[in-house]
N, C-alpha and C. Protein backbone atom coordinates (compact mmCIF):
# COMPACT_ATOMS: atom_id res chain seq x y z
N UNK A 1 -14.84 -3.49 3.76
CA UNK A 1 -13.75 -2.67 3.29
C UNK A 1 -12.45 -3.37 3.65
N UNK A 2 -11.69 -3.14 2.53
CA UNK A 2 -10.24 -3.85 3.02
C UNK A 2 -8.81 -2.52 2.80
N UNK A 3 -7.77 -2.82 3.57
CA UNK A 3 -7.23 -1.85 2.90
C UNK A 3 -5.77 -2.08 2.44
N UNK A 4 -5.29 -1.52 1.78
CA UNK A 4 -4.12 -1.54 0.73
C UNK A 4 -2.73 -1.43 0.86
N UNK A 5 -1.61 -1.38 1.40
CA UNK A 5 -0.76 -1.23 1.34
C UNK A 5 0.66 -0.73 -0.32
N UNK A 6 0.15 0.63 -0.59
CA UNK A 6 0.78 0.48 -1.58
C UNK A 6 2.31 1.17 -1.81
N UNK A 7 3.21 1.49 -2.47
CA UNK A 7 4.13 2.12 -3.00
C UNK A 7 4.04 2.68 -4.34
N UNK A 8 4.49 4.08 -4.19
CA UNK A 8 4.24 4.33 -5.38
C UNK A 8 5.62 5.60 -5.80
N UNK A 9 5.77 6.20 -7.02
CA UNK A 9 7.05 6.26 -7.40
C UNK A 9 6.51 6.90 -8.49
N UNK A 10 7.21 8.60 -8.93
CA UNK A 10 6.54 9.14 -9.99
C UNK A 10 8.55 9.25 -10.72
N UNK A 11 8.34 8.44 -11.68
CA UNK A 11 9.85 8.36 -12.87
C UNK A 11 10.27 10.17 -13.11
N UNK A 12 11.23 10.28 -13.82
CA UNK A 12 11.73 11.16 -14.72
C UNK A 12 10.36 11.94 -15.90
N UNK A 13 10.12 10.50 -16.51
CA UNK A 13 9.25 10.60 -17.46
C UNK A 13 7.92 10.81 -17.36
N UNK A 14 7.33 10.91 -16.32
CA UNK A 14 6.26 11.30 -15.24
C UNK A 14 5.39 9.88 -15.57
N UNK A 15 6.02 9.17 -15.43
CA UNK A 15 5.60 7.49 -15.52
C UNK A 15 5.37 7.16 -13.86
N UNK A 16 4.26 6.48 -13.88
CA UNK A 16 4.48 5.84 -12.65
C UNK A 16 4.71 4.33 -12.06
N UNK A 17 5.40 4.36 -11.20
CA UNK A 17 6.13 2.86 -10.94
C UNK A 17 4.99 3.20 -9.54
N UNK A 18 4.66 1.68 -9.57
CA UNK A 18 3.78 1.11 -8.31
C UNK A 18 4.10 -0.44 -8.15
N UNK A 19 3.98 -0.73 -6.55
CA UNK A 19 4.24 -1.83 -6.10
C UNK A 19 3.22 -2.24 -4.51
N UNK A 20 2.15 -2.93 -4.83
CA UNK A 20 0.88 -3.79 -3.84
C UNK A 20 1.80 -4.19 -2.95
N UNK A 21 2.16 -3.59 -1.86
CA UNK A 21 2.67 -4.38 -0.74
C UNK A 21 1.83 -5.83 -0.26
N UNK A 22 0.59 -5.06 0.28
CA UNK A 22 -0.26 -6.04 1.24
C UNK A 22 -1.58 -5.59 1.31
N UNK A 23 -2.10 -6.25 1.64
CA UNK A 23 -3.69 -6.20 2.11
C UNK A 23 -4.01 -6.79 3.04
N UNK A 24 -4.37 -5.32 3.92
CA UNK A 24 -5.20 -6.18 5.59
C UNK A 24 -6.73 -5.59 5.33
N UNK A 25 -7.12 -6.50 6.79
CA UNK A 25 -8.39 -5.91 7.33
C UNK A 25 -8.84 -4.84 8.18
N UNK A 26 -7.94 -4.17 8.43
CA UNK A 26 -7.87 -2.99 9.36
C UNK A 26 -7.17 -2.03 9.03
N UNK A 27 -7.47 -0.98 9.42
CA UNK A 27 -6.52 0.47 9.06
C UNK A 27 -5.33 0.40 9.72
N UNK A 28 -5.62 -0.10 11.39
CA UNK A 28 -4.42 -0.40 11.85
C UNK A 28 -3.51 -1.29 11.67
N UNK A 29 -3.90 -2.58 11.26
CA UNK A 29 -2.76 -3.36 10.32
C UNK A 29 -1.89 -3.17 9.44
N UNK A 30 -2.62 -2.51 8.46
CA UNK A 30 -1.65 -1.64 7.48
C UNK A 30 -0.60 -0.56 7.68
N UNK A 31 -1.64 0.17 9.06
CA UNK A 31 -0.73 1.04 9.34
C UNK A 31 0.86 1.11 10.02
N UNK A 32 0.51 -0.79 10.58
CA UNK A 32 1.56 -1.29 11.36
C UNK A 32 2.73 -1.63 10.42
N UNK A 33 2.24 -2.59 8.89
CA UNK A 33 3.12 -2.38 8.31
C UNK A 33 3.69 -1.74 7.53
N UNK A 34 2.93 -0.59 7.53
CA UNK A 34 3.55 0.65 6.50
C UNK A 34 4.72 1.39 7.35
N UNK A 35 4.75 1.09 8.85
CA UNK A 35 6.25 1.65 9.82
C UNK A 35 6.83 0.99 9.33
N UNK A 36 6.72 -0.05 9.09
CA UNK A 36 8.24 -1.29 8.48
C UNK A 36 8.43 -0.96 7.19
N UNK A 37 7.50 -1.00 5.96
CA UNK A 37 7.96 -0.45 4.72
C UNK A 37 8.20 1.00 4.52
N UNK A 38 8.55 1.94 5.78
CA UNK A 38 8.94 2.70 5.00
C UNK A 38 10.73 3.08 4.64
N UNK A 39 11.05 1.68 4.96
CA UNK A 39 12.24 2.23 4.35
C UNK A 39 12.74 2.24 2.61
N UNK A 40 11.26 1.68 2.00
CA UNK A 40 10.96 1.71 0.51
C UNK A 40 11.07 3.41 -0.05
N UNK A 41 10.59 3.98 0.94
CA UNK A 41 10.67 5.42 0.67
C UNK A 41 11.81 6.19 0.25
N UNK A 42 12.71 6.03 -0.54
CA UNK A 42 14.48 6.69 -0.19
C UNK A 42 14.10 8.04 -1.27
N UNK A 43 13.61 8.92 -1.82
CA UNK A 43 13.47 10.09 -2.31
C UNK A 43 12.47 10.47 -2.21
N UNK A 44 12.19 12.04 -2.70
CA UNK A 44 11.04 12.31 -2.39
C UNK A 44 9.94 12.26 -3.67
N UNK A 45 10.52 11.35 -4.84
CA UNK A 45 8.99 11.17 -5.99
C UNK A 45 8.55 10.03 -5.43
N UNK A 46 8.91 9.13 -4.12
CA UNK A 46 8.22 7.90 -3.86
C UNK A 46 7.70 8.19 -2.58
N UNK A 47 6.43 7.71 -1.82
CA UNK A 47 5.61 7.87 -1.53
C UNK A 47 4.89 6.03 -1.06
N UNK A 48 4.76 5.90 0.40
CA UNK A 48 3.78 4.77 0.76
C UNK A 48 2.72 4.72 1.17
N UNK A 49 1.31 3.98 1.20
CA UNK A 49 0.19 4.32 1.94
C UNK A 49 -0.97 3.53 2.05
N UNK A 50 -1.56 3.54 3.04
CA UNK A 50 -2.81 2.62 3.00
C UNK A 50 -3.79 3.65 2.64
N UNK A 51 -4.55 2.36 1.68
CA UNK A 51 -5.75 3.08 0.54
C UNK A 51 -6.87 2.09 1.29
N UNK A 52 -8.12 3.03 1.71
CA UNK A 52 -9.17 1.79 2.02
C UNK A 52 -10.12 1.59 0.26
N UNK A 53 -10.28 0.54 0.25
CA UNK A 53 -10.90 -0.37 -0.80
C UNK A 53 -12.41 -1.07 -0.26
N UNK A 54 -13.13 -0.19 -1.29
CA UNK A 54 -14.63 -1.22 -0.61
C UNK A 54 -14.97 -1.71 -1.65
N UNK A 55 -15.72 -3.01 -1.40
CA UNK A 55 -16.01 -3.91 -2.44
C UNK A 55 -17.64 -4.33 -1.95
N UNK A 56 -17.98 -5.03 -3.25
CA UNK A 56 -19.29 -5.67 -3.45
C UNK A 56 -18.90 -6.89 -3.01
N UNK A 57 -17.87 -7.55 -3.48
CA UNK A 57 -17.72 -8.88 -3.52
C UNK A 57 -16.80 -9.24 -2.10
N UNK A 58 -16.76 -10.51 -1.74
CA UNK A 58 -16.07 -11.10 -0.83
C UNK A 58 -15.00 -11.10 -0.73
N UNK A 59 -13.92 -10.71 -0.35
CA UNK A 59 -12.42 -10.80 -0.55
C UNK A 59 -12.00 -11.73 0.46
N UNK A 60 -10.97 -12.69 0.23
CA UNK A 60 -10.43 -13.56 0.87
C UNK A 60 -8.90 -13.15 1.43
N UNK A 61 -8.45 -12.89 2.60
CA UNK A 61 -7.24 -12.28 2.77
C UNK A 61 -6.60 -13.08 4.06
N UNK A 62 -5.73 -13.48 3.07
CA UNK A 62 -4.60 -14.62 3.46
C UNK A 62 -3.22 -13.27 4.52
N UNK A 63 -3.32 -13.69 6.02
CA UNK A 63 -3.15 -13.63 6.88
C UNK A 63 -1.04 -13.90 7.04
N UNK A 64 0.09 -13.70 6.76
CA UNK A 64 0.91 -14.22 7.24
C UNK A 64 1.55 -14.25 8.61
């Protein structure tokens, strides 16, 4: 399982704007940088969060 770092943002038009921060290996990684992104958050139709993701396949996750 890997998990997600995402942003997400519901428009006027009930469109949604989304933006993949990051992807770690831990809940707590994400969770570490979701304190730092949340200053992405400035109203209340936007919204940040780690999503866990399980896969079949191997994922390779590049570390900065």
């Amino acid at each position: 399982m890997v998990w997600i770092l995402i942003w997400l943002q519901l428009a006027g038009n009930q469109n949604m704007d989304y933006y993949h921060i990051g992807t770690f290996d831990t809940l707590d990684a994400c969770v570490e940088e979701l304190s730092t992104a949340s200053v992405l958050v400035t109203h209340k139709n936007a919204t940040i969060d780690c999503i866990p993701i399980t896969t079949t396949r191997e994922v390779e996750i590049n570390v900065k």
